[in-house]
PDB file of N, CA and C in Angstrom:
ATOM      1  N   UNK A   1      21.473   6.795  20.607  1.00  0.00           N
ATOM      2  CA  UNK A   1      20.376   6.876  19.672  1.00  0.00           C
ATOM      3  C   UNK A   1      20.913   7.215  18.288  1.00  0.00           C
ATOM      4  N   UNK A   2      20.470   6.562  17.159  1.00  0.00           N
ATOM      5  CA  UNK A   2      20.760   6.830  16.020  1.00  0.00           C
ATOM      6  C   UNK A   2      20.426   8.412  15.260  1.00  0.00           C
ATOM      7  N   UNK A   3      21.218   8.571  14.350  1.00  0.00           N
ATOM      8  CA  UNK A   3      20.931   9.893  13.664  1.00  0.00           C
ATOM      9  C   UNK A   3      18.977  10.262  13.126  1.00  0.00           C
ATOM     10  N   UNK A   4      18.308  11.495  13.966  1.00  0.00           N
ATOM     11  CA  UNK A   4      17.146  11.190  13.487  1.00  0.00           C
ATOM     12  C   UNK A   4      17.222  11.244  11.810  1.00  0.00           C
ATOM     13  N   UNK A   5      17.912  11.748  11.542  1.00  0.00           N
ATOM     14  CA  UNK A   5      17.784  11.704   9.498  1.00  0.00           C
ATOM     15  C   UNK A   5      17.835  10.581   8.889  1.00  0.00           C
ATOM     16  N   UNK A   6      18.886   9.430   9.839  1.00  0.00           N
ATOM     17  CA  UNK A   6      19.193   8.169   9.099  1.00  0.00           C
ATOM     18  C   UNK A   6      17.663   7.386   9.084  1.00  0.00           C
ATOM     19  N   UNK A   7      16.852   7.776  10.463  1.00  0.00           N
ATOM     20  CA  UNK A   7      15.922   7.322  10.983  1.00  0.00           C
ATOM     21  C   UNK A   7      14.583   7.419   9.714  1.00  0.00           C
ATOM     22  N   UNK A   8      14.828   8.951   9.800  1.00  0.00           N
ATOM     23  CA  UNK A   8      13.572   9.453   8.954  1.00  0.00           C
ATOM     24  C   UNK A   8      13.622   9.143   7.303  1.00  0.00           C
ATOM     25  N   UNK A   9      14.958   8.747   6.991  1.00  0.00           N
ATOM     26  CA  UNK A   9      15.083   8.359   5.304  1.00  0.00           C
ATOM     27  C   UNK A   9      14.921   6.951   5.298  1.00  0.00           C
ATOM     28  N   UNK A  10      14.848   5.781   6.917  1.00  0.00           N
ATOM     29  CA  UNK A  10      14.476   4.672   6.394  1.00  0.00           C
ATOM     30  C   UNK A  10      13.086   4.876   6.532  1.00  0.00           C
ATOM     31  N   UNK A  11      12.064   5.558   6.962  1.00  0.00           N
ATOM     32  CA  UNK A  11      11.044   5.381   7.078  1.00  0.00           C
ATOM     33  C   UNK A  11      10.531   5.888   5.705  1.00  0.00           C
ATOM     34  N   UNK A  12      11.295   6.749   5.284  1.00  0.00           N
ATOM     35  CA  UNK A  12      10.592   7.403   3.865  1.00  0.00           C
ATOM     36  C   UNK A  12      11.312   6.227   2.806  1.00  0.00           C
ATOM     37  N   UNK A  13      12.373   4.751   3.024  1.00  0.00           N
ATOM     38  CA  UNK A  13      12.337   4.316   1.952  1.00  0.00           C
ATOM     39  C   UNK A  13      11.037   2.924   2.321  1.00  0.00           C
ATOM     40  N   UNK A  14      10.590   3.127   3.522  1.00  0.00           N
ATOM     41  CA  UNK A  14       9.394   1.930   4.186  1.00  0.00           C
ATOM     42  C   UNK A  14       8.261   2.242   3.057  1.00  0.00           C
ATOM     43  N   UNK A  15       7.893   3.495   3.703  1.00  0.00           N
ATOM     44  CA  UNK A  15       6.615   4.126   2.355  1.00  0.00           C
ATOM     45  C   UNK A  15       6.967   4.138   1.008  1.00  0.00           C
ATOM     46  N   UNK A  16       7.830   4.091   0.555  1.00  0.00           N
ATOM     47  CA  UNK A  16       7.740   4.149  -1.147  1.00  0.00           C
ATOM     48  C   UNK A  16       7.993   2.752  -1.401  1.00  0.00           C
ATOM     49  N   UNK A  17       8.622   1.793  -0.758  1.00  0.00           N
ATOM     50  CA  UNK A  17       8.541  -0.162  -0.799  1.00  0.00           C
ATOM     51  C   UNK A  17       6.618  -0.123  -1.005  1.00  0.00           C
ATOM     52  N   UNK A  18       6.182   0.347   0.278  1.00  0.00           N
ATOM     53  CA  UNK A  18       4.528  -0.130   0.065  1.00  0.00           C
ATOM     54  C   UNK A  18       4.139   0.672  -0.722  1.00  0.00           C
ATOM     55  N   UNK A  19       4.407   1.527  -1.442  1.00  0.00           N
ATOM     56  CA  UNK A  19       3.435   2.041  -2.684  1.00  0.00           C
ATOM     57  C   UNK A  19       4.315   1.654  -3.802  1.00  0.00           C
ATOM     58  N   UNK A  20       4.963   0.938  -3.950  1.00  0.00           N
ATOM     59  CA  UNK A  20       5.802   0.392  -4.926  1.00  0.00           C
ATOM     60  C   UNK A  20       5.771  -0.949  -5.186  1.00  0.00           C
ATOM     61  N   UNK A  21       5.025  -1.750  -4.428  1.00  0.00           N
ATOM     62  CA  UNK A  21       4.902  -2.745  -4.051  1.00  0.00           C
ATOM     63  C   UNK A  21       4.235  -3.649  -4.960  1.00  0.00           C
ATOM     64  N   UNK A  22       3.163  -3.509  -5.142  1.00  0.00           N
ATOM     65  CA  UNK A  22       2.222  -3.976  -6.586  1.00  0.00           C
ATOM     66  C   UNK A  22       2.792  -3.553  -7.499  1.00  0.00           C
ATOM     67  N   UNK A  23       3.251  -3.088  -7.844  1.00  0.00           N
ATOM     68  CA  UNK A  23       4.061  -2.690  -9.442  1.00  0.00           C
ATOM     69  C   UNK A  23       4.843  -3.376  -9.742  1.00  0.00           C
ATOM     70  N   UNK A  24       6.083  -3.880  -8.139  1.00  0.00           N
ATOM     71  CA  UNK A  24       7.199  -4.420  -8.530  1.00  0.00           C
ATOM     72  C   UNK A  24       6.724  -5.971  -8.276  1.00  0.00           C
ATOM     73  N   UNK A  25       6.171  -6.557  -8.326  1.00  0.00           N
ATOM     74  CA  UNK A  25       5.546  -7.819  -7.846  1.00  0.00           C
ATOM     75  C   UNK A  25       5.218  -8.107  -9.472  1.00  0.00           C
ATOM     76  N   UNK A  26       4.158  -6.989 -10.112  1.00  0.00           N
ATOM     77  CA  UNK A  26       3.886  -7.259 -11.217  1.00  0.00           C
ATOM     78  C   UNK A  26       5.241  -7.523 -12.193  1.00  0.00           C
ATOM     79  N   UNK A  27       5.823  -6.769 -11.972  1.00  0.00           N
ATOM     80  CA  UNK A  27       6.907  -6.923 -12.953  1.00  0.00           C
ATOM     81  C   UNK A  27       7.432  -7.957 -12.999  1.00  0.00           C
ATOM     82  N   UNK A  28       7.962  -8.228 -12.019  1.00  0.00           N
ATOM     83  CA  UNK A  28       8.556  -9.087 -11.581  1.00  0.00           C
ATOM     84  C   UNK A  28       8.196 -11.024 -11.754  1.00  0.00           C
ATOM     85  N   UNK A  29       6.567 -10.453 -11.655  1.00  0.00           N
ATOM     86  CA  UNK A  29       5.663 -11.574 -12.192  1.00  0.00           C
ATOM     87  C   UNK A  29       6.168 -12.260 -13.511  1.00  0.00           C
ATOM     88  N   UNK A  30       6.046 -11.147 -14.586  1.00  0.00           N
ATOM     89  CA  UNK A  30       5.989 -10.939 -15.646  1.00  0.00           C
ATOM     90  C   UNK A  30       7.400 -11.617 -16.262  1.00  0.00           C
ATOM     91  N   UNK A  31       8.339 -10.736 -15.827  1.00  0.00           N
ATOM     92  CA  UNK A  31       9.950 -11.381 -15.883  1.00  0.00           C
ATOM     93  C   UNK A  31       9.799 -12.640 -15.947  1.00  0.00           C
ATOM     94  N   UNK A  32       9.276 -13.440 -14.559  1.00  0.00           N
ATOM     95  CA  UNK A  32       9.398 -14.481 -14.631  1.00  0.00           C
ATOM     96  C   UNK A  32       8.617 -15.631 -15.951  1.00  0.00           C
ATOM     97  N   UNK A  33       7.847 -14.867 -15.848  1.00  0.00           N
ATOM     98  CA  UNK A  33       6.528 -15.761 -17.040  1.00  0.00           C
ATOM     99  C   UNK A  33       7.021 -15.288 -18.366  1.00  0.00           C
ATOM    100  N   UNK A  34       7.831 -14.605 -18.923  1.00  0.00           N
ATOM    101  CA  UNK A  34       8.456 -13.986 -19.885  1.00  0.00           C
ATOM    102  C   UNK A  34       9.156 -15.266 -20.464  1.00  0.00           C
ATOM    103  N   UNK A  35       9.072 -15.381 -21.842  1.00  0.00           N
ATOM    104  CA  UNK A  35      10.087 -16.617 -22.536  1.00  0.00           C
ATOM    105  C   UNK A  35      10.914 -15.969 -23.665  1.00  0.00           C
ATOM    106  N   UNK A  36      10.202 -14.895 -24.004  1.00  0.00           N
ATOM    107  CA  UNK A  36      11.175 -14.491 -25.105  1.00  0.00           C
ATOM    108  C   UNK A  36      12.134 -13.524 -24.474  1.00  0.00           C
ATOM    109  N   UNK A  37      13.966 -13.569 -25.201  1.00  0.00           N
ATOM    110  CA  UNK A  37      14.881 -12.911 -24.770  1.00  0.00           C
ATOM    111  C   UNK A  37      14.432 -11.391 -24.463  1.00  0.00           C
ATOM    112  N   UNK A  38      14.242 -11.124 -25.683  1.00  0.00           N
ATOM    113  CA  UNK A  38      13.965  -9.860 -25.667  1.00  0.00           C
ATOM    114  C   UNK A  38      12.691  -8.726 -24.508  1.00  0.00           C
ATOM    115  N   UNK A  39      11.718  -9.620 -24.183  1.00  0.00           N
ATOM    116  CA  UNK A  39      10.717  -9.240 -23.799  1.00  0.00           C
ATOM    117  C   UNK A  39      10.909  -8.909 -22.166  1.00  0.00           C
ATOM    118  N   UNK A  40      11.896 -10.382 -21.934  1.00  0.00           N
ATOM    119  CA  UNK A  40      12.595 -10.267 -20.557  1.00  0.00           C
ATOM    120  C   UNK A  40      13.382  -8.977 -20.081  1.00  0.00           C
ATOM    121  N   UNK A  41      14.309  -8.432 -21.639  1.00  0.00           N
ATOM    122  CA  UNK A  41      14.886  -7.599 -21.168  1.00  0.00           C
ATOM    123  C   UNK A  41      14.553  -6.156 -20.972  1.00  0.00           C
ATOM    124  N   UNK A  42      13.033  -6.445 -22.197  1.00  0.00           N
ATOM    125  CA  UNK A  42      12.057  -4.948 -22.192  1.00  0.00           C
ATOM    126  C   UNK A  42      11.816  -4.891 -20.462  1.00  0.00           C
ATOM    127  N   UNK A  43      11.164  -5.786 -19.564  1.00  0.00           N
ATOM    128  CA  UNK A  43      10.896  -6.092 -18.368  1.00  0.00           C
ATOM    129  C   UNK A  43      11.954  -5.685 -17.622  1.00  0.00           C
ATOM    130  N   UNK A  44      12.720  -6.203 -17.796  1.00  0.00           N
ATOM    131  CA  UNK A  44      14.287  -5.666 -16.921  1.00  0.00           C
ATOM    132  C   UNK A  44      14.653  -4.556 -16.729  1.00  0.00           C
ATOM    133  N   UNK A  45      14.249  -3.540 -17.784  1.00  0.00           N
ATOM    134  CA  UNK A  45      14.304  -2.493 -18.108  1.00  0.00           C
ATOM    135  C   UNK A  45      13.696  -1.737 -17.224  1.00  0.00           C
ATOM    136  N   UNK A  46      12.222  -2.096 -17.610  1.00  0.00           N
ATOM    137  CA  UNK A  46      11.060  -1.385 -16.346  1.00  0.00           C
ATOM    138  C   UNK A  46      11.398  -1.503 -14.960  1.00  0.00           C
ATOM    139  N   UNK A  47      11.471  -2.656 -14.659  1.00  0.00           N
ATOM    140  CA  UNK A  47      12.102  -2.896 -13.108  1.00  0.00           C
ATOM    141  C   UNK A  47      13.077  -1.542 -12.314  1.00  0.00           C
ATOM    142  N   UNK A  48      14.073  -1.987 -13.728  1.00  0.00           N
ATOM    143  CA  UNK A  48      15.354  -0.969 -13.344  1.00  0.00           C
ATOM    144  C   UNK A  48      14.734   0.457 -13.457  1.00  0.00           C
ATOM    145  N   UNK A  49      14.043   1.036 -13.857  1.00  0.00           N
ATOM    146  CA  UNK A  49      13.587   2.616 -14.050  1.00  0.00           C
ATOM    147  C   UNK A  49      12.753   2.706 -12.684  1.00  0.00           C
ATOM    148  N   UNK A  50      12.499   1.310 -11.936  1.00  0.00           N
ATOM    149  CA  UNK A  50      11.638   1.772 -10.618  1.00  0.00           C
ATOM    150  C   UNK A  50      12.699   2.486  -9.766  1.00  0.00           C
ATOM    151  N   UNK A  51      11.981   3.610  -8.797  1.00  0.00           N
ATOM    152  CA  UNK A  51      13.077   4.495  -7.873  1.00  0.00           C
ATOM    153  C   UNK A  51      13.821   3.075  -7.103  1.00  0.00           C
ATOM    154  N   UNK A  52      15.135   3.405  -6.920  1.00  0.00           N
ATOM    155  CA  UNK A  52      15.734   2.764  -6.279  1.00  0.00           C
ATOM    156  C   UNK A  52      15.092   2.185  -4.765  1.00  0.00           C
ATOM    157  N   UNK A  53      14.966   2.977  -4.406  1.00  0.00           N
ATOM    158  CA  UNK A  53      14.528   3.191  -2.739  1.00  0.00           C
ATOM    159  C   UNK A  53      13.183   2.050  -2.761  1.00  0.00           C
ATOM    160  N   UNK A  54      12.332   2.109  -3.658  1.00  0.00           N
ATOM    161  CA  UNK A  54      11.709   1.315  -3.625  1.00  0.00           C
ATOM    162  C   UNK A  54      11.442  -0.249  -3.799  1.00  0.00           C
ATOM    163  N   UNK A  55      13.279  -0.454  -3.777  1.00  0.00           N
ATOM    164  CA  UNK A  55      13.385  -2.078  -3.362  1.00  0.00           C
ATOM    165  C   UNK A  55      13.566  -2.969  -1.578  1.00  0.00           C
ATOM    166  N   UNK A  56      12.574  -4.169  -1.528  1.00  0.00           N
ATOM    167  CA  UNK A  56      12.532  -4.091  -0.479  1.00  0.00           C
ATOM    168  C   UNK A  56      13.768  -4.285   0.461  1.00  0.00           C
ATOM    169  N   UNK A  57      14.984  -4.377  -0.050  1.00  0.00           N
ATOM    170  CA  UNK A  57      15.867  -4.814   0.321  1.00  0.00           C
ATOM    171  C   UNK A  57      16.978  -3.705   0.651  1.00  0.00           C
ATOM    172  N   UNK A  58      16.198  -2.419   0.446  1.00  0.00           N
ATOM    173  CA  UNK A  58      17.018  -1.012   0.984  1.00  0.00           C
ATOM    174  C   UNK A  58      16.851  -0.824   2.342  1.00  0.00           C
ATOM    175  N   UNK A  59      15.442  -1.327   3.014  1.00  0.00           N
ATOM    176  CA  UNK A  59      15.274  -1.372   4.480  1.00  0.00           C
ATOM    177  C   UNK A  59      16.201  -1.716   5.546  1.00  0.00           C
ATOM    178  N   UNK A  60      16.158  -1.145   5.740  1.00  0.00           N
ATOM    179  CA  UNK A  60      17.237  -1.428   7.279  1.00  0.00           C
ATOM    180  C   UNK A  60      16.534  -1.632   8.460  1.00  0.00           C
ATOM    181  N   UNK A  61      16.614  -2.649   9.356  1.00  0.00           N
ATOM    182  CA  UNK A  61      15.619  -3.055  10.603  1.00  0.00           C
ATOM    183  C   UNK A  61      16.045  -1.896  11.482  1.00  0.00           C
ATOM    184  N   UNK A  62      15.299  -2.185  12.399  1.00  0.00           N
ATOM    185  CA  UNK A  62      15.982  -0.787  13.468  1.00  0.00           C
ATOM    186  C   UNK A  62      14.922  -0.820  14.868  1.00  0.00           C
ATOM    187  N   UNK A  63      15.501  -0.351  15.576  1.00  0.00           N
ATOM    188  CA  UNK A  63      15.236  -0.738  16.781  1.00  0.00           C
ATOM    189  C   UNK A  63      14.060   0.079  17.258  1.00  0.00           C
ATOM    190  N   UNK A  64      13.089   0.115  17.336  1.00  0.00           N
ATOM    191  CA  UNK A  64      12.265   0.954  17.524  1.00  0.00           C
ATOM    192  C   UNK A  64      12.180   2.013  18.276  1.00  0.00           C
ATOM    193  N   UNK A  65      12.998   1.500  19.825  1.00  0.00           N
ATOM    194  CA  UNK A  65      13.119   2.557  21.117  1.00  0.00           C
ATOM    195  C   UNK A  65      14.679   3.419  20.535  1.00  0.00           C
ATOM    196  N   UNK A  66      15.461   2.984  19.854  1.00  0.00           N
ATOM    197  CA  UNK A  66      16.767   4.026  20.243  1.00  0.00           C
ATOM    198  C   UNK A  66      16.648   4.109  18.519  1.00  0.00           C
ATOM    199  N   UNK A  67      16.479   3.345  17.345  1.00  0.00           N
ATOM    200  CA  UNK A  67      16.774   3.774  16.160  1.00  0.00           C
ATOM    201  C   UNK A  67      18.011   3.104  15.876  1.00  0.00           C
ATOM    202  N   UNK A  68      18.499   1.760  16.478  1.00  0.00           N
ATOM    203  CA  UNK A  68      19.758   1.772  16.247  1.00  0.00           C
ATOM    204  C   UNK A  68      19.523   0.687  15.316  1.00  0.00           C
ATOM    205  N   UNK A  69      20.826   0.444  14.232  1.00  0.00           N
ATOM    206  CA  UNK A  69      20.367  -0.285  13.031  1.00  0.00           C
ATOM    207  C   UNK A  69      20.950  -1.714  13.157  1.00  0.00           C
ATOM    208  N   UNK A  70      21.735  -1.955  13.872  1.00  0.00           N
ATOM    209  CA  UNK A  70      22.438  -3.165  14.630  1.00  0.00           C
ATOM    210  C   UNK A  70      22.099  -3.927  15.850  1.00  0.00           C
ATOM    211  N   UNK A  71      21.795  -5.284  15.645  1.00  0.00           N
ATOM    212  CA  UNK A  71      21.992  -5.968  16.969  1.00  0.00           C
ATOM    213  C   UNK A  71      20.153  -6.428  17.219  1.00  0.00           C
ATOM    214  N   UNK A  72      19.670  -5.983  15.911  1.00  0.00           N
ATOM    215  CA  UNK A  72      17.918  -6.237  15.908  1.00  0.00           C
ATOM    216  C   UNK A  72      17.256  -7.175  16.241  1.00  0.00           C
ATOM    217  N   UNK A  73      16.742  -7.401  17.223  1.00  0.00           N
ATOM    218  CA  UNK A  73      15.919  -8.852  17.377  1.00  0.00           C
ATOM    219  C   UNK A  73      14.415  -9.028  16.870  1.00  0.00           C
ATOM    220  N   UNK A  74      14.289  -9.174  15.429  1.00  0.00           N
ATOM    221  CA  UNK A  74      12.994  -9.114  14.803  1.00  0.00           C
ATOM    222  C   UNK A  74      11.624  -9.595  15.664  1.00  0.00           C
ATOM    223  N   UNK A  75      11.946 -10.938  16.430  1.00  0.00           N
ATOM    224  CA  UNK A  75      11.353 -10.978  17.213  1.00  0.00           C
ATOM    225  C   UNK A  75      10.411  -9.625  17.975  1.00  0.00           C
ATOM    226  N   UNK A  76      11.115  -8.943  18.418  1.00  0.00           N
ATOM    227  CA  UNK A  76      10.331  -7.451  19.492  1.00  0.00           C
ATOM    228  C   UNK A  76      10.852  -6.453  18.647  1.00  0.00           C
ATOM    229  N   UNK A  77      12.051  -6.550  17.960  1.00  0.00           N
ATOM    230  CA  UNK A  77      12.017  -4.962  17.038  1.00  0.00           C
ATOM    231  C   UNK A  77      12.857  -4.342  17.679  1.00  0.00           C
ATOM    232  N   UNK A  78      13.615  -5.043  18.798  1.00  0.00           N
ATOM    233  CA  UNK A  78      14.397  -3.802  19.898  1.00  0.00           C
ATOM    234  C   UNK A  78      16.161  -4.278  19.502  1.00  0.00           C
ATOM    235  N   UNK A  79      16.676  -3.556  19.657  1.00  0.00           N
ATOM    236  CA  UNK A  79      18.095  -3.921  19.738  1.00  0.00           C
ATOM    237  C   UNK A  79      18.533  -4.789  21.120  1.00  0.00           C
ATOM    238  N   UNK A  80      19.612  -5.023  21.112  1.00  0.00           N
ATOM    239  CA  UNK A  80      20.248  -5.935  22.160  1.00  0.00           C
ATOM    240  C   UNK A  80      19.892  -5.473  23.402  1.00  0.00           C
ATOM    241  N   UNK A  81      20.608  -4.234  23.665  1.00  0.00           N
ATOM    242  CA  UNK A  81      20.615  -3.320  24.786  1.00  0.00           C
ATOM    243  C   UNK A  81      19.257  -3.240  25.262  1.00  0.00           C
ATOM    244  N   UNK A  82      18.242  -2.756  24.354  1.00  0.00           N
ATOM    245  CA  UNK A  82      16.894  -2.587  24.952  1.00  0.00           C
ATOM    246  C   UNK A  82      16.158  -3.722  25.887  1.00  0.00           C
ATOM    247  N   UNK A  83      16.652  -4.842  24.628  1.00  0.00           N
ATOM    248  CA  UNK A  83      16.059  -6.129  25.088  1.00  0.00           C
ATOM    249  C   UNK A  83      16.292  -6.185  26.341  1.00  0.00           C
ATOM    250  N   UNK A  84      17.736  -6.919  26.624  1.00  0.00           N
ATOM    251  CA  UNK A  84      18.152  -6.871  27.607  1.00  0.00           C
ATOM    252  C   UNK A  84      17.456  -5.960  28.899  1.00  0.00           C
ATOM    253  N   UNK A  85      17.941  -4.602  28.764  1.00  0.00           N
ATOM    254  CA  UNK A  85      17.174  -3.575  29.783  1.00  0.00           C
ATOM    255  C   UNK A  85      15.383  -4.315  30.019  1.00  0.00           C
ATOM    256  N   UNK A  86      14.865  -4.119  29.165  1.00  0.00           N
ATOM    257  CA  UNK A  86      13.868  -4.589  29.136  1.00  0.00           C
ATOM    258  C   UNK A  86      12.864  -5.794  29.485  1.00  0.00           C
ATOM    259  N   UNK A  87      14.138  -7.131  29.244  1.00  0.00           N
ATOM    260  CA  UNK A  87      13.183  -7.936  29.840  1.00  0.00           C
ATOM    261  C   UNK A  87      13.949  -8.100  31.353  1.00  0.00           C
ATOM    262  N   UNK A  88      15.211  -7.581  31.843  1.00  0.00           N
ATOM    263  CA  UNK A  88      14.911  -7.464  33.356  1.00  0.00           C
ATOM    264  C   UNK A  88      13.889  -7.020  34.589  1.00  0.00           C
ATOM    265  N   UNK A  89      13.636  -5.712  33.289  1.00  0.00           N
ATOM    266  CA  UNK A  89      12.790  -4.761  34.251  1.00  0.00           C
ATOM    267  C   UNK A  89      11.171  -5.719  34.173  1.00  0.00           C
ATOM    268  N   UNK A  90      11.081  -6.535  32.977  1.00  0.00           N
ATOM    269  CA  UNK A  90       9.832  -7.452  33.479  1.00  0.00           C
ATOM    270  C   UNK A  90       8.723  -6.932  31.945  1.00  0.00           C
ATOM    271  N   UNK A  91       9.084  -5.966  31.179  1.00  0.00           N
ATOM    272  CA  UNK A  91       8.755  -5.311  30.109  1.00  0.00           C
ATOM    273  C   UNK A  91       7.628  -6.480  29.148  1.00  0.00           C
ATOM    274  N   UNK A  92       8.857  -7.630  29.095  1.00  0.00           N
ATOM    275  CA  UNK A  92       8.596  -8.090  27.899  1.00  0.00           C
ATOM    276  C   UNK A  92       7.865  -9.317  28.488  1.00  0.00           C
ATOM    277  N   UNK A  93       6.534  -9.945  27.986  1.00  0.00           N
ATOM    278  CA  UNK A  93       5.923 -11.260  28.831  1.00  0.00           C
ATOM    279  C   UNK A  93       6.670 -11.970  27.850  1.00  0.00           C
ATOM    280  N   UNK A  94       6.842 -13.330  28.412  1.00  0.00           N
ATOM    281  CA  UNK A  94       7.767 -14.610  28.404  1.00  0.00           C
ATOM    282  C   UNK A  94       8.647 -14.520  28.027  1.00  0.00           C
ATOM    283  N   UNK A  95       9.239 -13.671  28.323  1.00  0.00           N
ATOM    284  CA  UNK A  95      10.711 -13.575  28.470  1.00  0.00           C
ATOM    285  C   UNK A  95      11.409 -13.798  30.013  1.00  0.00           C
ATOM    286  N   UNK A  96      12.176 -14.927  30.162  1.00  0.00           N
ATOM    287  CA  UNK A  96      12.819 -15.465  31.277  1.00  0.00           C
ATOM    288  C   UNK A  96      14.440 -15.576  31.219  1.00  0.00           C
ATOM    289  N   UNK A  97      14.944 -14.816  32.613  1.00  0.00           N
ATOM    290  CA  UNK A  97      16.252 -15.040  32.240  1.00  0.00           C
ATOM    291  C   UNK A  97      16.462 -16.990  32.021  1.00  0.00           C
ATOM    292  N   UNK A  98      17.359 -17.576  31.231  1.00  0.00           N
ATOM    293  CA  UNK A  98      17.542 -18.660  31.247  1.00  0.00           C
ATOM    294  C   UNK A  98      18.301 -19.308  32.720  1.00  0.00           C
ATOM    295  N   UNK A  99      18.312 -20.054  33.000  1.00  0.00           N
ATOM    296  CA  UNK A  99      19.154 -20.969  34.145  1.00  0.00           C
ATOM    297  C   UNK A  99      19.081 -22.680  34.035  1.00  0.00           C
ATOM    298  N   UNK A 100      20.067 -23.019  33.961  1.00  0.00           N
ATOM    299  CA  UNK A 100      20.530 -24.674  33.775  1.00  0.00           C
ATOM    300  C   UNK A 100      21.106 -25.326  34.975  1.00  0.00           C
TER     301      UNK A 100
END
């Protein structure tokens, strides 16, 4: 199982993405629709003064049952291991071992 702290600081950078969310969309809007040099870079500016954490791209997937940050199958959210465990035991509907 992963570190609960690593756990609990991606969840606290989950919540500040969604309340950060409309702001940076706007901006971002804006950037784009922006023609003059300067205005772009006033914009750029703002962007950059948003908290870090609140880009969506600080998220880290993670496995829901163990927390682990590797091996994620977005699909179910579980890591490898779980999966696996999981759709033997019959856990997961349509999930079939394969055979050829």
């Amino acid at each position: 199982m992963a570190k609960k702290s690593m756990i609990a600081r991606d969840v606290k950078r989950k919540k500040m993405v969604e309340r950060f969310s409309v702001k940076r969309a706007a901006l971002k809007a804006a950037f784009e629709a922006a023609a003059d040099p300067m205005e772009r870079l006033e914009i750029h500016r703002k962007i950059q003064s948003l908290p870090r954490n609140s880009a969506p791209n600080r998220v880290r997937n993670r496995c829901w049952a163990t927390g682990k940050p590797r091996g994620v199958y977005r699909d179910f959210g579980l890591c490898r291991n779980q999966l696996r465990d999981r759709a033997h035991k019959g856990e997961l509907p349509g999930v079939v071992k394969s055979s050829w």
